[in-house]
PDB file of N, CA and C in Angstrom:
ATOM      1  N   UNK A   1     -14.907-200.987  63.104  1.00  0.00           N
ATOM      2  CA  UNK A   1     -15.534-202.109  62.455  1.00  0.00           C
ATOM      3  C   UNK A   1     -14.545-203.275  62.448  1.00  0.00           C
ATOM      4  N   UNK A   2     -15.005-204.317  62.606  1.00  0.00           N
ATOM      5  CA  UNK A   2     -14.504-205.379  63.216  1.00  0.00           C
ATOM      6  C   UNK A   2     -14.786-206.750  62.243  1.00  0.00           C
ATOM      7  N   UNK A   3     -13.946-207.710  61.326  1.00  0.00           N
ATOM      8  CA  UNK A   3     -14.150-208.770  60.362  1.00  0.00           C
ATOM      9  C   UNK A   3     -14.628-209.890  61.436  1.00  0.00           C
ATOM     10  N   UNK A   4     -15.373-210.443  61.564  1.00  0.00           N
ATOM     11  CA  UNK A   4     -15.929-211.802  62.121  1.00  0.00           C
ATOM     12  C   UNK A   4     -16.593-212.606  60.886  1.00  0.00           C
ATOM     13  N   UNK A   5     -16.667-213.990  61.674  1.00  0.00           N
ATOM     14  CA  UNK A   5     -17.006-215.326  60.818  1.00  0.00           C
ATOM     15  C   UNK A   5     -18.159-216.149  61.545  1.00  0.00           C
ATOM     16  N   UNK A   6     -19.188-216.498  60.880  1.00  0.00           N
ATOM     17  CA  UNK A   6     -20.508-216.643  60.762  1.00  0.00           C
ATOM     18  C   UNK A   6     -19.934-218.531  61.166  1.00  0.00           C
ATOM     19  N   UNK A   7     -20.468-218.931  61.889  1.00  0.00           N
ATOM     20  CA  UNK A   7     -20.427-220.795  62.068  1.00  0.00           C
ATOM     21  C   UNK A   7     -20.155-221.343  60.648  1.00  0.00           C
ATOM     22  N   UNK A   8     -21.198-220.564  59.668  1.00  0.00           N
ATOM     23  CA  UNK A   8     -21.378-221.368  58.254  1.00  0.00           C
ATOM     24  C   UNK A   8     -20.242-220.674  57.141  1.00  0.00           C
ATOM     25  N   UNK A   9     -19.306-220.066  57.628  1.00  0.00           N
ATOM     26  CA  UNK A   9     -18.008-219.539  57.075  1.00  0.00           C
ATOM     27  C   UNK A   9     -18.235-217.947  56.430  1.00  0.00           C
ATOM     28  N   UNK A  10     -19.302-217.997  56.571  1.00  0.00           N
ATOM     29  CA  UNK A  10     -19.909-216.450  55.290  1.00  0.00           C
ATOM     30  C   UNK A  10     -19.018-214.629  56.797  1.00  0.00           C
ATOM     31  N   UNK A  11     -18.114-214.078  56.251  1.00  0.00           N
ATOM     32  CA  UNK A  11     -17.517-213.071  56.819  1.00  0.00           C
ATOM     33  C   UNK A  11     -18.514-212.136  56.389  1.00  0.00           C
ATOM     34  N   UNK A  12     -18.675-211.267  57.919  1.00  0.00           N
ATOM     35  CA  UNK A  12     -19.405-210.176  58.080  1.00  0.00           C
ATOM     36  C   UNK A  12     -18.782-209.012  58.832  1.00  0.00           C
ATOM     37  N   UNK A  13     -18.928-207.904  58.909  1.00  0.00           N
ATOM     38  CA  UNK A  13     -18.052-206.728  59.384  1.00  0.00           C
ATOM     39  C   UNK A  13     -19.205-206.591  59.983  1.00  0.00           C
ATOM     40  N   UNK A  14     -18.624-206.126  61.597  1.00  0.00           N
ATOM     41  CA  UNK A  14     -19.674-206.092  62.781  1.00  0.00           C
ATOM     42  C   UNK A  14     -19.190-204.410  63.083  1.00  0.00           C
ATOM     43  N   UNK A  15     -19.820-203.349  63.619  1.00  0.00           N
ATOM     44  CA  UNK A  15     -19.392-202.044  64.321  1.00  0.00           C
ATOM     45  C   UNK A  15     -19.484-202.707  65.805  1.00  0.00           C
ATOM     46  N   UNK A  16     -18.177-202.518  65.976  1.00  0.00           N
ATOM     47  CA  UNK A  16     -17.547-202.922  67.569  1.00  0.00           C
ATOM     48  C   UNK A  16     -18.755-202.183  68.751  1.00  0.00           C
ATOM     49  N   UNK A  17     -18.471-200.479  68.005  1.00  0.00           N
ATOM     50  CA  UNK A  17     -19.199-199.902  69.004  1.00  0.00           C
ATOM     51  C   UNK A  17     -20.602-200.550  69.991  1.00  0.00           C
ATOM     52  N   UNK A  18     -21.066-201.008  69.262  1.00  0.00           N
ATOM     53  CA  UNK A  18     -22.364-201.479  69.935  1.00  0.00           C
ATOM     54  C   UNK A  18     -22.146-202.971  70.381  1.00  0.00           C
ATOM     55  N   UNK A  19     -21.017-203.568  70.847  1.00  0.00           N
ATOM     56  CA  UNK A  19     -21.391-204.860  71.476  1.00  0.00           C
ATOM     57  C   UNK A  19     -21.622-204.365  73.050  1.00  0.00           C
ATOM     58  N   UNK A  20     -22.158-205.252  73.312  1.00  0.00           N
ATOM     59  CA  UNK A  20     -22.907-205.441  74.396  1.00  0.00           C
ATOM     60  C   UNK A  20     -22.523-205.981  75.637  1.00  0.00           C
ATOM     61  N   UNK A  21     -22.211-207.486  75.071  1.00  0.00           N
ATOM     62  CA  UNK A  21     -21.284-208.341  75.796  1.00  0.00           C
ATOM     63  C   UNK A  21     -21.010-209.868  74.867  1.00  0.00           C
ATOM     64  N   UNK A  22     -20.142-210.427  75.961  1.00  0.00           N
ATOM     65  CA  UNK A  22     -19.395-211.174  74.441  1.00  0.00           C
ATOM     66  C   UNK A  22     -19.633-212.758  75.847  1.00  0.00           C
ATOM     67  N   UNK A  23     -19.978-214.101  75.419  1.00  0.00           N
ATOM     68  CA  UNK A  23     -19.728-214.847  75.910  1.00  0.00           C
ATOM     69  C   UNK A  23     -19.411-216.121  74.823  1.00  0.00           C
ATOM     70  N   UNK A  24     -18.765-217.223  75.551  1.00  0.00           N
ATOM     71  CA  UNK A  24     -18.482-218.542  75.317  1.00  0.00           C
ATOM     72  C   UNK A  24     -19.527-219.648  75.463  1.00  0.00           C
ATOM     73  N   UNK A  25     -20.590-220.181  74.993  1.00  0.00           N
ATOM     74  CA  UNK A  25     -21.392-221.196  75.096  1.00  0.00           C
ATOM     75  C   UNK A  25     -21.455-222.451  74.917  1.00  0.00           C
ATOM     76  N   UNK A  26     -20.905-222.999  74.395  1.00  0.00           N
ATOM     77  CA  UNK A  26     -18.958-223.063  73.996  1.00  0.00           C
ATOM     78  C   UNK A  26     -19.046-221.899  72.263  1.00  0.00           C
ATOM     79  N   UNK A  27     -19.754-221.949  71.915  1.00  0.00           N
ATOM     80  CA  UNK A  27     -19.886-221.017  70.552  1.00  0.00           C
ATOM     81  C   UNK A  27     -19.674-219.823  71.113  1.00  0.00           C
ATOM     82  N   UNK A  28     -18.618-219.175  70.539  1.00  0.00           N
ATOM     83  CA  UNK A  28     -19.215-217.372  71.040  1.00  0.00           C
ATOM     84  C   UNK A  28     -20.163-216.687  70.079  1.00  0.00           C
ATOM     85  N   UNK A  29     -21.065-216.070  71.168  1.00  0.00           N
ATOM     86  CA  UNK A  29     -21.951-215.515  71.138  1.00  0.00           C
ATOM     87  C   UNK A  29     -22.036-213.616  71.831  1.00  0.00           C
ATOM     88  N   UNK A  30     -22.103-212.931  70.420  1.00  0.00           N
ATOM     89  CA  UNK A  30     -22.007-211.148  70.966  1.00  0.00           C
ATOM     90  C   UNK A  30     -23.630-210.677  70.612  1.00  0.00           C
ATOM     91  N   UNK A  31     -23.462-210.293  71.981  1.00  0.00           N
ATOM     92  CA  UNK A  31     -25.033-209.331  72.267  1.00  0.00           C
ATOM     93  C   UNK A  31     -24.946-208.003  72.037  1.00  0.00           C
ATOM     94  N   UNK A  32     -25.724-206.993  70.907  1.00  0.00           N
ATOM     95  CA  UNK A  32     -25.617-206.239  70.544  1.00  0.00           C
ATOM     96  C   UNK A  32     -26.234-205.134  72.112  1.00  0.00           C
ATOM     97  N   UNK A  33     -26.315-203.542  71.487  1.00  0.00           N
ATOM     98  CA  UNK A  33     -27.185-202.851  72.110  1.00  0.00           C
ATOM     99  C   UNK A  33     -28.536-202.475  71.777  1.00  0.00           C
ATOM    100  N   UNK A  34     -28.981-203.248  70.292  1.00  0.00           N
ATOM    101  CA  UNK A  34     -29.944-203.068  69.880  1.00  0.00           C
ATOM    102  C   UNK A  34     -30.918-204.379  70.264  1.00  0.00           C
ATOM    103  N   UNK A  35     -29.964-205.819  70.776  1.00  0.00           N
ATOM    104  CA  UNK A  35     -30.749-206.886  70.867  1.00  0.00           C
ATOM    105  C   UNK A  35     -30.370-207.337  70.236  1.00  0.00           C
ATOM    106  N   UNK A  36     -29.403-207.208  69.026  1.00  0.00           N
ATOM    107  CA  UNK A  36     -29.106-208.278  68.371  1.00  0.00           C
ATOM    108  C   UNK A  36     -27.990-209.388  68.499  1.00  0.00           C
ATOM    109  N   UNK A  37     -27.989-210.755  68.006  1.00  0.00           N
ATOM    110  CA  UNK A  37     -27.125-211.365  68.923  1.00  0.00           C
ATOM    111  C   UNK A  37     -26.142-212.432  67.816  1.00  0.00           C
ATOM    112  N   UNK A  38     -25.520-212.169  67.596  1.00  0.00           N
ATOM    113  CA  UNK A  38     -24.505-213.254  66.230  1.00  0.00           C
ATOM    114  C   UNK A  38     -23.347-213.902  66.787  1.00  0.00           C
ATOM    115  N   UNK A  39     -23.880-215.206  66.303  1.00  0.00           N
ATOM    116  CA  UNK A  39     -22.536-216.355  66.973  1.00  0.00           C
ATOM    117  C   UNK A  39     -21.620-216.734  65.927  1.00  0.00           C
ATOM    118  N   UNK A  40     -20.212-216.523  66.372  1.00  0.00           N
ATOM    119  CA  UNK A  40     -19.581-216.407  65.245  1.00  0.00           C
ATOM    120  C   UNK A  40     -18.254-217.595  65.661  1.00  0.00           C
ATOM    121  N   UNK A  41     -17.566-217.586  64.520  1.00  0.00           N
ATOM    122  CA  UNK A  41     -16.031-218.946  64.637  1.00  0.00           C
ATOM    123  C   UNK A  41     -15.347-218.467  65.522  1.00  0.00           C
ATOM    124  N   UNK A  42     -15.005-217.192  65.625  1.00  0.00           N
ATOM    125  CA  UNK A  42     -13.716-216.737  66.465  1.00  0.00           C
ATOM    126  C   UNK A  42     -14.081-216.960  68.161  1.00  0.00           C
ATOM    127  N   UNK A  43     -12.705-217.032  68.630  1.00  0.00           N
ATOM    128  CA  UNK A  43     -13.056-217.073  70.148  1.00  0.00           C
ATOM    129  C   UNK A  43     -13.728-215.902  70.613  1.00  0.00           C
ATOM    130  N   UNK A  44     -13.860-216.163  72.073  1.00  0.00           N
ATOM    131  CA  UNK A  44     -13.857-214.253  72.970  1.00  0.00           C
ATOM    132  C   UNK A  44     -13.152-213.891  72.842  1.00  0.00           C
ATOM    133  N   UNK A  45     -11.653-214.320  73.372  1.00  0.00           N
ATOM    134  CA  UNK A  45     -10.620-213.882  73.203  1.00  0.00           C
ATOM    135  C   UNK A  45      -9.602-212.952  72.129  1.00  0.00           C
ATOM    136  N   UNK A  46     -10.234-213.406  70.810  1.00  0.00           N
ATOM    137  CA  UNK A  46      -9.964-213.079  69.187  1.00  0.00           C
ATOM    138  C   UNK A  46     -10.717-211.770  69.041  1.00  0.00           C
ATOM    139  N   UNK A  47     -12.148-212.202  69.408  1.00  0.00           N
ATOM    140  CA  UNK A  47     -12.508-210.799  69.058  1.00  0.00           C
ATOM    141  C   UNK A  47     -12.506-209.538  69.941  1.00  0.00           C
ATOM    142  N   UNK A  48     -12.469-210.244  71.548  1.00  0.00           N
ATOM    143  CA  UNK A  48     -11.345-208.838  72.067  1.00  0.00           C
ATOM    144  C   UNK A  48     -10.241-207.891  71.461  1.00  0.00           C
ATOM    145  N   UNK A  49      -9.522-209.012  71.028  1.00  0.00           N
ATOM    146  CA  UNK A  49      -8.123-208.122  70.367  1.00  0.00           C
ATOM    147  C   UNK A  49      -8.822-207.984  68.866  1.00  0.00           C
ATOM    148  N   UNK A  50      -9.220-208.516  68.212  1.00  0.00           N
ATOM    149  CA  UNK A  50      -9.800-207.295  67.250  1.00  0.00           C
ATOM    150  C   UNK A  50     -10.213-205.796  67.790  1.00  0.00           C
ATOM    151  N   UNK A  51     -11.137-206.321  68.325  1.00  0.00           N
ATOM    152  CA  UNK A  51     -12.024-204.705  69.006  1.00  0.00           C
ATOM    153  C   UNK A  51     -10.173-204.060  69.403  1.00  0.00           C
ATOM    154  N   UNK A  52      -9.457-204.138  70.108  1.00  0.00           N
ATOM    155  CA  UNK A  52      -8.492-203.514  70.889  1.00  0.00           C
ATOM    156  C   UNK A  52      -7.673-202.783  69.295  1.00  0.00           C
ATOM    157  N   UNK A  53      -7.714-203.825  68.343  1.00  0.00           N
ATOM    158  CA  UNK A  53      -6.621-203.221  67.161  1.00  0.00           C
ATOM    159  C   UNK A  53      -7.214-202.249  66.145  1.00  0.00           C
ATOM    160  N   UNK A  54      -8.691-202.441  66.216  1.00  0.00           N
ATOM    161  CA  UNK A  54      -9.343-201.340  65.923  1.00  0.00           C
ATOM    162  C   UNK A  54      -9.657-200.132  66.674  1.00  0.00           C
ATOM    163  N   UNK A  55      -9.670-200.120  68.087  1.00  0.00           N
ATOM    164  CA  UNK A  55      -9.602-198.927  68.448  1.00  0.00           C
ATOM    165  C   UNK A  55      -8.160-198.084  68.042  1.00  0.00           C
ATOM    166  N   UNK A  56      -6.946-199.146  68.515  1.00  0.00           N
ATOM    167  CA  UNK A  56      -5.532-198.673  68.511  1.00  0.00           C
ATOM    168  C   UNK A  56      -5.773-197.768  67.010  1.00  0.00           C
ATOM    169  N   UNK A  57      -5.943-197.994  66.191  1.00  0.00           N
ATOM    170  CA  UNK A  57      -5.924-197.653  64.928  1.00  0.00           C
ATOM    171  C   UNK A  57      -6.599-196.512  65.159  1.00  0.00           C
ATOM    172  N   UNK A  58      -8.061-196.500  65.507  1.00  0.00           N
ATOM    173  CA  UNK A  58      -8.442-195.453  65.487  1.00  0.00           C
ATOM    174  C   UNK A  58      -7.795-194.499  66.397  1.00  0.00           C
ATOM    175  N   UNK A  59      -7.041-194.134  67.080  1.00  0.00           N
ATOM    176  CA  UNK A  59      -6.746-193.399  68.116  1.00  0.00           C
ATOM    177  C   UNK A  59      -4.893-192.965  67.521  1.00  0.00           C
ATOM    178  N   UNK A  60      -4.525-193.930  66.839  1.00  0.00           N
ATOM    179  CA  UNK A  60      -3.215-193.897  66.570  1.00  0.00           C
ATOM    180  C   UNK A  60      -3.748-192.643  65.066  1.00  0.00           C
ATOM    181  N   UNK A  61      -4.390-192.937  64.285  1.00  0.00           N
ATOM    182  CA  UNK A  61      -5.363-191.697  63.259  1.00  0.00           C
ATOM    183  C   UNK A  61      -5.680-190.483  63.388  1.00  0.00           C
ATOM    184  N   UNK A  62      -6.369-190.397  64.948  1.00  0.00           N
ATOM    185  CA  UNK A  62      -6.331-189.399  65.435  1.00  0.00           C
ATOM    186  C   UNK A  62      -5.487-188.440  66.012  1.00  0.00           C
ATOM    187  N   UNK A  63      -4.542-189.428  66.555  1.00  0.00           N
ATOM    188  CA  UNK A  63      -3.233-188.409  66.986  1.00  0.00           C
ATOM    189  C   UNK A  63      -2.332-188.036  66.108  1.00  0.00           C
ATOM    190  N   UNK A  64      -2.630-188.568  64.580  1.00  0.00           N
ATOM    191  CA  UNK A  64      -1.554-188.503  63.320  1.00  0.00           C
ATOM    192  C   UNK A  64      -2.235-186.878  62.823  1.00  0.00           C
ATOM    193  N   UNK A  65      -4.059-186.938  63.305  1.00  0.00           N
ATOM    194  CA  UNK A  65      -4.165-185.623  62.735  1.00  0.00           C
ATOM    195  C   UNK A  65      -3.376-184.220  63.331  1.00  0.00           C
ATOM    196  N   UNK A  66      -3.561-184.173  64.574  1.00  0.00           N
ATOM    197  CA  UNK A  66      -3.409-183.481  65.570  1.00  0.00           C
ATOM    198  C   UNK A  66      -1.801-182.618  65.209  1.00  0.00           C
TER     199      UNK A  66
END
């Protein structure tokens, strides 16, 4: 799960898992797998490395169980 920002400032926690695809319009804009589609403040770029520091985490968790 991933913190993003709404154009109108209001923060929403997105599940990474299901993006879709991510573009620049100049607004970025993420396409879910359900169809759904939320344009948010952060770049592409930003919320790449979100998605990347949330997996790291998750995977760095998993190998702490092990």
């Amino acid at each position: 799960m991933i913190e993003l920002t709404r154009l109108n400032g209001v923060k929403f926690i997105l599940n990474c898992e299901f993006i879709e695809s991510l573009e620049e319009t100049p607004d970025t804009v993420i396409s879910t797998t359900n169809g759904k589609k939320f344009v948010v403040a952060e770049r592409a770029d930003e919320v790449v490395n979100k998605v990347i520091e949330y997996k790291r985490k998750i995977f760095r968790e998993l190998l702490s169980i092990n």
